[in-house]
C-alpha atoms as a PDB file:
ATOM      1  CA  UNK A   1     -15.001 -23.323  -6.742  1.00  0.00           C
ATOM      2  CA  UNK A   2     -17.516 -25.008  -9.364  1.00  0.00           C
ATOM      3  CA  UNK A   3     -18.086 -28.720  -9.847  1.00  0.00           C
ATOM      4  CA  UNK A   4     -16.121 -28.522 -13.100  1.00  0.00           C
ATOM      5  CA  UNK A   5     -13.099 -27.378 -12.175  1.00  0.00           C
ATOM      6  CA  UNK A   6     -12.514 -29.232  -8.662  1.00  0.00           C
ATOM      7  CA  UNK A   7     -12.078 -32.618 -10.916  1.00  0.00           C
ATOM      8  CA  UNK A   8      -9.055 -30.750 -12.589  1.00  0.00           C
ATOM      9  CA  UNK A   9      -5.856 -32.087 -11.487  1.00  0.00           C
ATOM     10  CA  UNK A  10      -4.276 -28.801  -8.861  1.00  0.00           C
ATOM     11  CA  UNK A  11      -0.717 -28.609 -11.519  1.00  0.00           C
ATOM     12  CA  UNK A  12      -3.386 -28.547 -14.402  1.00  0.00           C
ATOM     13  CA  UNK A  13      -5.071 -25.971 -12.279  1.00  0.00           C
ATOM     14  CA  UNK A  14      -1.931 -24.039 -11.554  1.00  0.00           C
ATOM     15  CA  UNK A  15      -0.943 -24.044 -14.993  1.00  0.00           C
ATOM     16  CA  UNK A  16      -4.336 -22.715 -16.383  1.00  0.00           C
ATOM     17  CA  UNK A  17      -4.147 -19.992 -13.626  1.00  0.00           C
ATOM     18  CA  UNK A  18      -0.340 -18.840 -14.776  1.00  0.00           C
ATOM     19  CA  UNK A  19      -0.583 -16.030 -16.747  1.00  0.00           C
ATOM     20  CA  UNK A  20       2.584 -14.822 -14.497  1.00  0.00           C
ATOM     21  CA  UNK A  21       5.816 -15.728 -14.487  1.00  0.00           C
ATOM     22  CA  UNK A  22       9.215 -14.845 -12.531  1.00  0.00           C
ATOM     23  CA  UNK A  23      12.350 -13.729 -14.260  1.00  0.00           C
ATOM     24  CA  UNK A  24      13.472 -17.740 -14.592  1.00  0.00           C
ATOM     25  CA  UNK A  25      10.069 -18.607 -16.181  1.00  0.00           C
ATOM     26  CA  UNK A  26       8.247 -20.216 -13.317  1.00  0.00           C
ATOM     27  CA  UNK A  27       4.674 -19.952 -13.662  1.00  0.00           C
ATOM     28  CA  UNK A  28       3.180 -17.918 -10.534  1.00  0.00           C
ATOM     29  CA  UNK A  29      -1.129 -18.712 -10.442  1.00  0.00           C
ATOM     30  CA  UNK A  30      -2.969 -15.867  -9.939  1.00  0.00           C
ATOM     31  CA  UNK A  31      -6.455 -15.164  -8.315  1.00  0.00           C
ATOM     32  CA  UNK A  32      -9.783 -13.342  -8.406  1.00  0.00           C
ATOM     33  CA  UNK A  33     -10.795 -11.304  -5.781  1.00  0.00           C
ATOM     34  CA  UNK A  34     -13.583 -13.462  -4.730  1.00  0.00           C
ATOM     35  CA  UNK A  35     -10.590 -16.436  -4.210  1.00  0.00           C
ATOM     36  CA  UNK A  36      -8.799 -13.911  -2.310  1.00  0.00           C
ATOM     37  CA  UNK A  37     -11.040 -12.769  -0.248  1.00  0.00           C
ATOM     38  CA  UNK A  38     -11.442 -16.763   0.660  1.00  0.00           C
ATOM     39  CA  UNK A  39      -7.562 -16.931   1.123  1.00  0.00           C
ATOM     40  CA  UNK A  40      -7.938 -14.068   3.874  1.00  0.00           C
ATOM     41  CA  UNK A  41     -10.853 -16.066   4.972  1.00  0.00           C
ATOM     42  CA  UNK A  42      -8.493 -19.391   5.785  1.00  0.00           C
ATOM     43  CA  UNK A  43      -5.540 -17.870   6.945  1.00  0.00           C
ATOM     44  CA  UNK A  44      -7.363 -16.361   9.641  1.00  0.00           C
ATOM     45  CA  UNK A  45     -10.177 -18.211  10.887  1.00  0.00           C
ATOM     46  CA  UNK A  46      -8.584 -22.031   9.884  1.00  0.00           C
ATOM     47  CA  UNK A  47      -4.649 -21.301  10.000  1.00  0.00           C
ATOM     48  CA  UNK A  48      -4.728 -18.579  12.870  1.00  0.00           C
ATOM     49  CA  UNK A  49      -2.803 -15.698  11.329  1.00  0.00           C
ATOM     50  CA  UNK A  50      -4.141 -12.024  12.474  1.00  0.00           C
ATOM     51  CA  UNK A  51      -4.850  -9.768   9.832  1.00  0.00           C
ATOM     52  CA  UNK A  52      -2.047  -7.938  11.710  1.00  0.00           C
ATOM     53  CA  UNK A  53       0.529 -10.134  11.280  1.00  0.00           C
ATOM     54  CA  UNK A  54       0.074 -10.347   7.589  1.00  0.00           C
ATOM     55  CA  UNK A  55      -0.313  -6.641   7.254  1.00  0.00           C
ATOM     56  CA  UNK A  56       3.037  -6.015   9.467  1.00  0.00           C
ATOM     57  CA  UNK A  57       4.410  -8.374   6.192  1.00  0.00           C
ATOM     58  CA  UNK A  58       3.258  -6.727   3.918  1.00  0.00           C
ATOM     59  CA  UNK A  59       3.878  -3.015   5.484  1.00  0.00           C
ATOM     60  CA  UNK A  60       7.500  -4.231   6.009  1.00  0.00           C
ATOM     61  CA  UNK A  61       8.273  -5.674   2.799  1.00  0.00           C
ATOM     62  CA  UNK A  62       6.798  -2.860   0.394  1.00  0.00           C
ATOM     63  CA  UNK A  63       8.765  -0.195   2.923  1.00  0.00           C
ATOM     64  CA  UNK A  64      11.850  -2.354   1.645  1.00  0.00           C
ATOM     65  CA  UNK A  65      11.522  -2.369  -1.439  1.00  0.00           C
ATOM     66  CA  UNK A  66      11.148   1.510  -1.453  1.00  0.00           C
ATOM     67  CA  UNK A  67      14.439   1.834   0.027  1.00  0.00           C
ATOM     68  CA  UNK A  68      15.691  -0.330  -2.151  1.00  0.00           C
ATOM     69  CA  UNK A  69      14.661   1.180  -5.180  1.00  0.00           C
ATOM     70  CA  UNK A  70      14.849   4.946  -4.338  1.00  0.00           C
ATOM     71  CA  UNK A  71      17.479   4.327  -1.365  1.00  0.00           C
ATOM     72  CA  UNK A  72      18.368   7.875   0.641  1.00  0.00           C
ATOM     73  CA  UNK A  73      17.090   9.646  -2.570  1.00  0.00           C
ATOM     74  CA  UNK A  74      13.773   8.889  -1.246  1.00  0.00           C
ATOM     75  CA  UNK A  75      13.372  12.439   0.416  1.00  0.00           C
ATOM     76  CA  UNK A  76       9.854  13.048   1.749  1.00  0.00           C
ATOM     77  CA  UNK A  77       7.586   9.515   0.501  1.00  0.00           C
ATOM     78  CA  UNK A  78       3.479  10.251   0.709  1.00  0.00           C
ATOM     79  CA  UNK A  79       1.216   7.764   1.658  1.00  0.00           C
ATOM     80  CA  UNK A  80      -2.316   7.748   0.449  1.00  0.00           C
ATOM     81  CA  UNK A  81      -4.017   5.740   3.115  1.00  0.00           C
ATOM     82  CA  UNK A  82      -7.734   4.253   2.647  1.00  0.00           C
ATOM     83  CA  UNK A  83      -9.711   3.263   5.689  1.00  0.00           C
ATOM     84  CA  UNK A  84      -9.471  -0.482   5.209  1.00  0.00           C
ATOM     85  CA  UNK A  85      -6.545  -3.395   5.266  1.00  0.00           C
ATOM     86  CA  UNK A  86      -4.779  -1.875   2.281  1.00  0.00           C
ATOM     87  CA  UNK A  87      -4.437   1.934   4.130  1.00  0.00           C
ATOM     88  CA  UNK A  88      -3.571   0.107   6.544  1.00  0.00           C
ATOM     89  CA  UNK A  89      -0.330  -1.774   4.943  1.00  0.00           C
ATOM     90  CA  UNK A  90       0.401   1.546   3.938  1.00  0.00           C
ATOM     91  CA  UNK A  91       0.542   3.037   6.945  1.00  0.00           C
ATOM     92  CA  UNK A  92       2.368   0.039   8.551  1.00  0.00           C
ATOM     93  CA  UNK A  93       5.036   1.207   5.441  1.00  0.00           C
ATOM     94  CA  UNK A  94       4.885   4.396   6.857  1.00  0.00           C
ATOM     95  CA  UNK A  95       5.797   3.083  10.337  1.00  0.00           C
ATOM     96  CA  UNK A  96       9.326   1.391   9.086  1.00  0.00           C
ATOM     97  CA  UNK A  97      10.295   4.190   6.605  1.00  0.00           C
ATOM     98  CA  UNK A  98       9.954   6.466   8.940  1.00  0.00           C
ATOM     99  CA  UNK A  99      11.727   3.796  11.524  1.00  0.00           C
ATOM    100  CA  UNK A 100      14.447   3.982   8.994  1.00  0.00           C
ATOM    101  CA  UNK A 101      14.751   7.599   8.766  1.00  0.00           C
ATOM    102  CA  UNK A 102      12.751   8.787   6.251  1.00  0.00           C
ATOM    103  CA  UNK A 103      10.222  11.447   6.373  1.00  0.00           C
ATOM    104  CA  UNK A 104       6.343  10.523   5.599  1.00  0.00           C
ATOM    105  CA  UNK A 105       3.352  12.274   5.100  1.00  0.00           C
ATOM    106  CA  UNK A 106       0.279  10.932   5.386  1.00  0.00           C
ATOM    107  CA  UNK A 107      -3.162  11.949   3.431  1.00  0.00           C
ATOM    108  CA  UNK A 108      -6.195  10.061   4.271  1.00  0.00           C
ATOM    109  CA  UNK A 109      -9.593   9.633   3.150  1.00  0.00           C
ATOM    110  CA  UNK A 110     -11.364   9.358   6.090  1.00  0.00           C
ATOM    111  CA  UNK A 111     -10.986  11.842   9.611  1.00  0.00           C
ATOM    112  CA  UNK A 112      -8.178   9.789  11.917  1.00  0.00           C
ATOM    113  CA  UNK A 113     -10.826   9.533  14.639  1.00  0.00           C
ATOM    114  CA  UNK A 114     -13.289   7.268  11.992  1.00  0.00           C
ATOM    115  CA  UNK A 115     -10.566   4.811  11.260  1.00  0.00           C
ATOM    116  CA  UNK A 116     -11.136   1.243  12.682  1.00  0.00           C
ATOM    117  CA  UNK A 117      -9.882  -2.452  12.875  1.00  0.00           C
ATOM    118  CA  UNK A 118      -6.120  -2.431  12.016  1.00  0.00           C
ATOM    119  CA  UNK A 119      -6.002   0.350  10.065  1.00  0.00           C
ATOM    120  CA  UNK A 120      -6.989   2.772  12.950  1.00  0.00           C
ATOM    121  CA  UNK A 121      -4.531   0.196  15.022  1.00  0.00           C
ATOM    122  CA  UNK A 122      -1.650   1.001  12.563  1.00  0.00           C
ATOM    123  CA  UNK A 123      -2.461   5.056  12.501  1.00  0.00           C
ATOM    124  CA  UNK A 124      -2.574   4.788  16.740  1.00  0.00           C
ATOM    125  CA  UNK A 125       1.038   3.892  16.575  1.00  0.00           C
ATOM    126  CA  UNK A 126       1.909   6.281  13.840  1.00  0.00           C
ATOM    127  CA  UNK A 127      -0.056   8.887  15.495  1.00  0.00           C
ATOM    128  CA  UNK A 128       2.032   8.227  19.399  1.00  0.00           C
ATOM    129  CA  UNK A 129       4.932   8.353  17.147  1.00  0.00           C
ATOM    130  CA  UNK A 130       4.229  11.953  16.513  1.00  0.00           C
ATOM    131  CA  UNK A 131       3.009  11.285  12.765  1.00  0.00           C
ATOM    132  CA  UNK A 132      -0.264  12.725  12.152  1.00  0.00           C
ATOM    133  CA  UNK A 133      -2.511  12.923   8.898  1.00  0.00           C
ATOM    134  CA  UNK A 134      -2.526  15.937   6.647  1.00  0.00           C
ATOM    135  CA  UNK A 135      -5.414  17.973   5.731  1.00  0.00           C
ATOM    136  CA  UNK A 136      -6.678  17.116   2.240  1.00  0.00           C
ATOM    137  CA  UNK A 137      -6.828  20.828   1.440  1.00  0.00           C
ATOM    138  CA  UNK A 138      -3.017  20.535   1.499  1.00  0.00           C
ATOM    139  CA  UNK A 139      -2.867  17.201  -1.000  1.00  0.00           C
ATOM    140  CA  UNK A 140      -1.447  18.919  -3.875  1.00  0.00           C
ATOM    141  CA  UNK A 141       1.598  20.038  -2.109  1.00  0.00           C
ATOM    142  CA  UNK A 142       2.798  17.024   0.197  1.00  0.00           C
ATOM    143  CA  UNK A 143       1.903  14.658  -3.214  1.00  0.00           C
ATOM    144  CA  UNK A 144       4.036  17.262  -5.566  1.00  0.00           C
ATOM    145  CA  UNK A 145       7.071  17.206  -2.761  1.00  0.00           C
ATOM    146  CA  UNK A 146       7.737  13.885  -2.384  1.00  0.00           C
ATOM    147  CA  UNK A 147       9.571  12.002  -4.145  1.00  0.00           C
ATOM    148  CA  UNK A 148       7.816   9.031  -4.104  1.00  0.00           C
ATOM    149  CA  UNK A 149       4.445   8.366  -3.606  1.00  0.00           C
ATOM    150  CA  UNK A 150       2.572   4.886  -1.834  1.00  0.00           C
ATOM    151  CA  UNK A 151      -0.865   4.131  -2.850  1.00  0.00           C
ATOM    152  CA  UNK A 152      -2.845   2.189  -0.376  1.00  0.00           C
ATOM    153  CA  UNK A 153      -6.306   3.287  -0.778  1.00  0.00           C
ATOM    154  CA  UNK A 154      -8.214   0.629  -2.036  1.00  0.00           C
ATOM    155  CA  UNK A 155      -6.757  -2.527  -2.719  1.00  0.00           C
ATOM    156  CA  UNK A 156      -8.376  -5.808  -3.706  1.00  0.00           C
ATOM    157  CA  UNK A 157     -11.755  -4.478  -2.655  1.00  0.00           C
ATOM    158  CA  UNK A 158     -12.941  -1.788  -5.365  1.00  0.00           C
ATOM    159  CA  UNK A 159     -16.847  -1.643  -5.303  1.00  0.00           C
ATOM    160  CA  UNK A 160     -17.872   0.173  -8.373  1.00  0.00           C
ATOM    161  CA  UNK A 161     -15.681   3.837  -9.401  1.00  0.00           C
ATOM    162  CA  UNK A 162     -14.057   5.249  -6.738  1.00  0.00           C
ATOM    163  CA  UNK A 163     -15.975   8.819  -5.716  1.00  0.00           C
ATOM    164  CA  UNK A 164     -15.282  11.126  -2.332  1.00  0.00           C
ATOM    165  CA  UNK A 165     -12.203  11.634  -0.988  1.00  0.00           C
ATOM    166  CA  UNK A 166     -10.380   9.200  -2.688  1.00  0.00           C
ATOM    167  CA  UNK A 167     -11.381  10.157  -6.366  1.00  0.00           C
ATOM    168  CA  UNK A 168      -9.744  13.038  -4.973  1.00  0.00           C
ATOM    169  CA  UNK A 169      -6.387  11.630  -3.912  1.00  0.00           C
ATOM    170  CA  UNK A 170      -6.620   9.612  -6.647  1.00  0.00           C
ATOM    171  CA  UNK A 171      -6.653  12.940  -9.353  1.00  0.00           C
ATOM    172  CA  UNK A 172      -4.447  14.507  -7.367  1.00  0.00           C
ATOM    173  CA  UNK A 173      -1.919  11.927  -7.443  1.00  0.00           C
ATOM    174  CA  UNK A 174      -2.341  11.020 -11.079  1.00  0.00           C
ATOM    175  CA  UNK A 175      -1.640  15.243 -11.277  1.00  0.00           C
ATOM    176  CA  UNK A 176       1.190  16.192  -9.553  1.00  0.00           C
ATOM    177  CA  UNK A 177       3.164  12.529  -8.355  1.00  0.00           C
ATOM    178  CA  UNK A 178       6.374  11.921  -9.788  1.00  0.00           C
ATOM    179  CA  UNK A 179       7.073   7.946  -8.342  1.00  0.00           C
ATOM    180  CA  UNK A 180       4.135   6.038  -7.676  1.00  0.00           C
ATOM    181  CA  UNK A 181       4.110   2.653  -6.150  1.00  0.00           C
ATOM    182  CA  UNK A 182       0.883   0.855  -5.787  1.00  0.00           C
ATOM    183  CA  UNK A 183       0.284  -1.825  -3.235  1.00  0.00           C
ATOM    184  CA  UNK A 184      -1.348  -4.839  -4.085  1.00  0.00           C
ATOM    185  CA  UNK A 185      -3.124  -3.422  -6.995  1.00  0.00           C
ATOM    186  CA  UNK A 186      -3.199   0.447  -8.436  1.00  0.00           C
ATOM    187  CA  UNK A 187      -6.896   1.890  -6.536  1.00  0.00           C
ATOM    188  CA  UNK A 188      -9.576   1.895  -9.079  1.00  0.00           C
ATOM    189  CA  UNK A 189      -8.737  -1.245 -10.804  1.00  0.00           C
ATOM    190  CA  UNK A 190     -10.821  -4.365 -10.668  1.00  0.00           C
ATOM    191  CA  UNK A 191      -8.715  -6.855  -9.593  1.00  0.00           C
ATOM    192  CA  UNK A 192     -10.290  -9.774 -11.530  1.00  0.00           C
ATOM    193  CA  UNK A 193     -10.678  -8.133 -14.499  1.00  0.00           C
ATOM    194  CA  UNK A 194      -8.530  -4.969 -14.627  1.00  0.00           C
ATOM    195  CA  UNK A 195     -11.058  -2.950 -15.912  1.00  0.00           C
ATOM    196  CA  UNK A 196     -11.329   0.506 -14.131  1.00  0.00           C
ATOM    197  CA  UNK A 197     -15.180   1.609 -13.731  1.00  0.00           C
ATOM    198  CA  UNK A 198     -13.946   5.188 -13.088  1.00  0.00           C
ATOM    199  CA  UNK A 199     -10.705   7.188 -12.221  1.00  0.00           C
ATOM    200  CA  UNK A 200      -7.383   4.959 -11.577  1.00  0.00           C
ATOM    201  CA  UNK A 201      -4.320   5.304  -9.930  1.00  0.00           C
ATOM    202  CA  UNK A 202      -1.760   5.091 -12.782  1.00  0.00           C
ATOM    203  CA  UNK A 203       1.188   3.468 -11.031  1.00  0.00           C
ATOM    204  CA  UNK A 204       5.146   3.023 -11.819  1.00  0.00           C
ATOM    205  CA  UNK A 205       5.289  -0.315  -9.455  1.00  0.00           C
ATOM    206  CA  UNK A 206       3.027  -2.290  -8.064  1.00  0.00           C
ATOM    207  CA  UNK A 207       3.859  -4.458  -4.931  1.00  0.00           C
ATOM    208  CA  UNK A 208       1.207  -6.959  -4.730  1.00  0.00           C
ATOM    209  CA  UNK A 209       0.381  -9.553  -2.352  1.00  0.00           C
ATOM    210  CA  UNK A 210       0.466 -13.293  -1.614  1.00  0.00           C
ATOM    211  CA  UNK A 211      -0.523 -14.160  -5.051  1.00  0.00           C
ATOM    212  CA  UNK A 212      -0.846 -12.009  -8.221  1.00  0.00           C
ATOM    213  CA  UNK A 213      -4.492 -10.376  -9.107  1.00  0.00           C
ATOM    214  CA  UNK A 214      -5.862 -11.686 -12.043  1.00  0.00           C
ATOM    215  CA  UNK A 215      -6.282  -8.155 -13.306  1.00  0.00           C
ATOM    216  CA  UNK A 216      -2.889  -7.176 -12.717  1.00  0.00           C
ATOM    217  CA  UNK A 217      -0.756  -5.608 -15.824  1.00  0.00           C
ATOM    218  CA  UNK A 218       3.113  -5.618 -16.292  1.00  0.00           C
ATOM    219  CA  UNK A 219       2.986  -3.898 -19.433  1.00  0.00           C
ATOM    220  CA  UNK A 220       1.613  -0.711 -17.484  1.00  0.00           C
ATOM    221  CA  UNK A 221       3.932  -1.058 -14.572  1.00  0.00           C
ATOM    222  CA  UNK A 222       6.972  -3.059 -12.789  1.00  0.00           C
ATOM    223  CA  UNK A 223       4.885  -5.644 -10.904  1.00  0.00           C
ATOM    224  CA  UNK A 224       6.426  -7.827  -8.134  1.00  0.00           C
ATOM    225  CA  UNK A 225       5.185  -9.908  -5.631  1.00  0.00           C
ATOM    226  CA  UNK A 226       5.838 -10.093  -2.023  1.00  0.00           C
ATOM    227  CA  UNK A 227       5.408 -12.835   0.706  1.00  0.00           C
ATOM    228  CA  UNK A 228       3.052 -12.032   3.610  1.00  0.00           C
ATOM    229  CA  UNK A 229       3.264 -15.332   5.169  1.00  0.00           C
ATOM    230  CA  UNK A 230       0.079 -17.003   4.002  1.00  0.00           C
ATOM    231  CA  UNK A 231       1.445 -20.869   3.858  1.00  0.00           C
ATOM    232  CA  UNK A 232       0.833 -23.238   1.031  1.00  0.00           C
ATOM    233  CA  UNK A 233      -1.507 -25.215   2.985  1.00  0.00           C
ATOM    234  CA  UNK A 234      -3.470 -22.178   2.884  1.00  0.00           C
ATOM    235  CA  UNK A 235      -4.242 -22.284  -1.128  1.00  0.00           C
ATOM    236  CA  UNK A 236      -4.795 -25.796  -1.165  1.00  0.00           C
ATOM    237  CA  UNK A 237      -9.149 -25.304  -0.956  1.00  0.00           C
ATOM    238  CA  UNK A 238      -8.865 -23.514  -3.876  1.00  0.00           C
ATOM    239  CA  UNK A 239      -7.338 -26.136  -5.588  1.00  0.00           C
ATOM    240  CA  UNK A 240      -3.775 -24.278  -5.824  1.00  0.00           C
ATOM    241  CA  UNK A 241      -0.862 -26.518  -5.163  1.00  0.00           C
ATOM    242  CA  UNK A 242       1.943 -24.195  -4.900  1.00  0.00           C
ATOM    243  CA  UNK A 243       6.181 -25.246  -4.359  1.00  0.00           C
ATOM    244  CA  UNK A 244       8.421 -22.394  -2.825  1.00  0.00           C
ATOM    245  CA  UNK A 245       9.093 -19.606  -4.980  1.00  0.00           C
ATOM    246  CA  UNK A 246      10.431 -17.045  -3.112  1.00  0.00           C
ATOM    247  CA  UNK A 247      13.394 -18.972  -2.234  1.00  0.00           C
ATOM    248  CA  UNK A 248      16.001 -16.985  -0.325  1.00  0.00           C
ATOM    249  CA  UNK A 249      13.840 -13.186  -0.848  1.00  0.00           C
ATOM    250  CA  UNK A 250      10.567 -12.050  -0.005  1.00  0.00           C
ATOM    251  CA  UNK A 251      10.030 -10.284  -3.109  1.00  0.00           C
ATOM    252  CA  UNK A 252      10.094 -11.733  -6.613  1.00  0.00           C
ATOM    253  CA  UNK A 253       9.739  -9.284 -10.006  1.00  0.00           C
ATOM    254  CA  UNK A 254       6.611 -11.060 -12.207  1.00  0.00           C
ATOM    255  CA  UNK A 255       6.673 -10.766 -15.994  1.00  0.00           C
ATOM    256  CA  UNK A 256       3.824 -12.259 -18.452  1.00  0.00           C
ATOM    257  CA  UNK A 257       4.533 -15.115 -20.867  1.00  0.00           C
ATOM    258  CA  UNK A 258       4.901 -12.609 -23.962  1.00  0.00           C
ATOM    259  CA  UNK A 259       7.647 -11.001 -21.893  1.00  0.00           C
ATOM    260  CA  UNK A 260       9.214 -14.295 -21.008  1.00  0.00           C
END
């Protein structure tokens, strides 16, 4: 953080960051993706959590809030998986819906064998499981049968437009998807400014994490927020003094002021 704004008071801080707000109209701060990215940073190295843990969270909690929305009429759910810690949250998602009894599909951008870290961790368990990738030559039918459809491609990270494989997940599911949920962010948007530099994933929900994006939008989608327990202590650098606001629920619908 710059000179300037460390001498801000943290609830003058909070306040200038809260261009989100939950249904009773408490501001939520939101964050760039370089302040993200320096959230991970503390969890893990100063407060201990594994990227695992937070990613079994976050897998857990979107997988929920599937089944709540679309309950048994759910049918076959795709997951678009990219090869980094947002493909795999989706494929931890994967793991419980399919835990829970429904049937998933998975299409990834990268050959099974050239995943790494915890995403190649969370497609080992899938894959013992019996639940193996599908061929991309087969995209347009597993995305066009299911009934809803998880983006986890890209996340937080988006360096420049998105090209290769998942440009082509991304068309495809822009094509022939009837339910999209994004998580963390819709792939292909900035996530500090919400620009897209090239194709986008054009989402129905998003189910972002720990804090809101900057560059998230609720007028283009349902946006909520779920907790992947990163604790307040955690934002506190960053000059973000946050109060429980999840309460009793690990999710929490966000609106913006004009909708408030």
């Amino acid at each position: 953080m710059s000179a300037s704004i460390d001498k801000i008071p943290c609830m003058e801080q909070c306040e200038m960051r809260a261009n989100f707000f939950s249904e009773d109209g408490k501001g939520i701060p939101s964050v760039t993706e370089d302040e993200m990215r320096e959230v991970d940073r503390i969890a893990v190295q100063d407060f201990q959590l594994s990227v695992l843990q937070m990613m079994e969270n976050a897998g857990r909690n979107l997988a929920s809030h599937v089944i709540d929305v679309f309950g048994g009429a759910a049918g076959i759910i795709t997951i678009l998986a990219g090869s980094g810690g947002n493909g795999g949250g989706g494929l931890c998602c994967a793991r419980h819906l399919h835990n829970r009894g429904f049937k998933v599909q998975l299409l990834l951008t990268r050959h099974p064998e050239a995943l790494e870290g915890a995403a190649g961790a969370q497609y080992a368990i899938l894959s013992s499981a019996g639940i193996v990738a599908v061929g991309l030559e087969d995209s347009e039918r597993v995305i066009s049968e299911a009934t809803v459809v998880i983006d986890a491609l890209i996340g937080y990270s988006l360096q420049g437009a998105p090209r290769g494989n998942t440009a082509l997940l991304i068309e495809a599911c822009n094509q022939w998807a009837k339910n999209v949920v994004a998580l963390d962010i819709p792939s292909g948007i900035d996530a500090t400014t919400g620009e897209s530099p090239g194709i986008s994933i054009r989402a129905d929900r998003t189910v972002t994490l720990a804090l809101p994006k900057r560059g998230l939008d609720p007028s283009r989608y349902d946006l909520y927020l779920t907790d992947i327990g990163i604790p307040p202590e955690v934002y506190l650098p960053l000059g973000i003094t946050l109060t429980p606001f999840f309460a009793d629920h690990f999710l929490l619908k966000l609106i913006t002021r004009e909708d408030n």
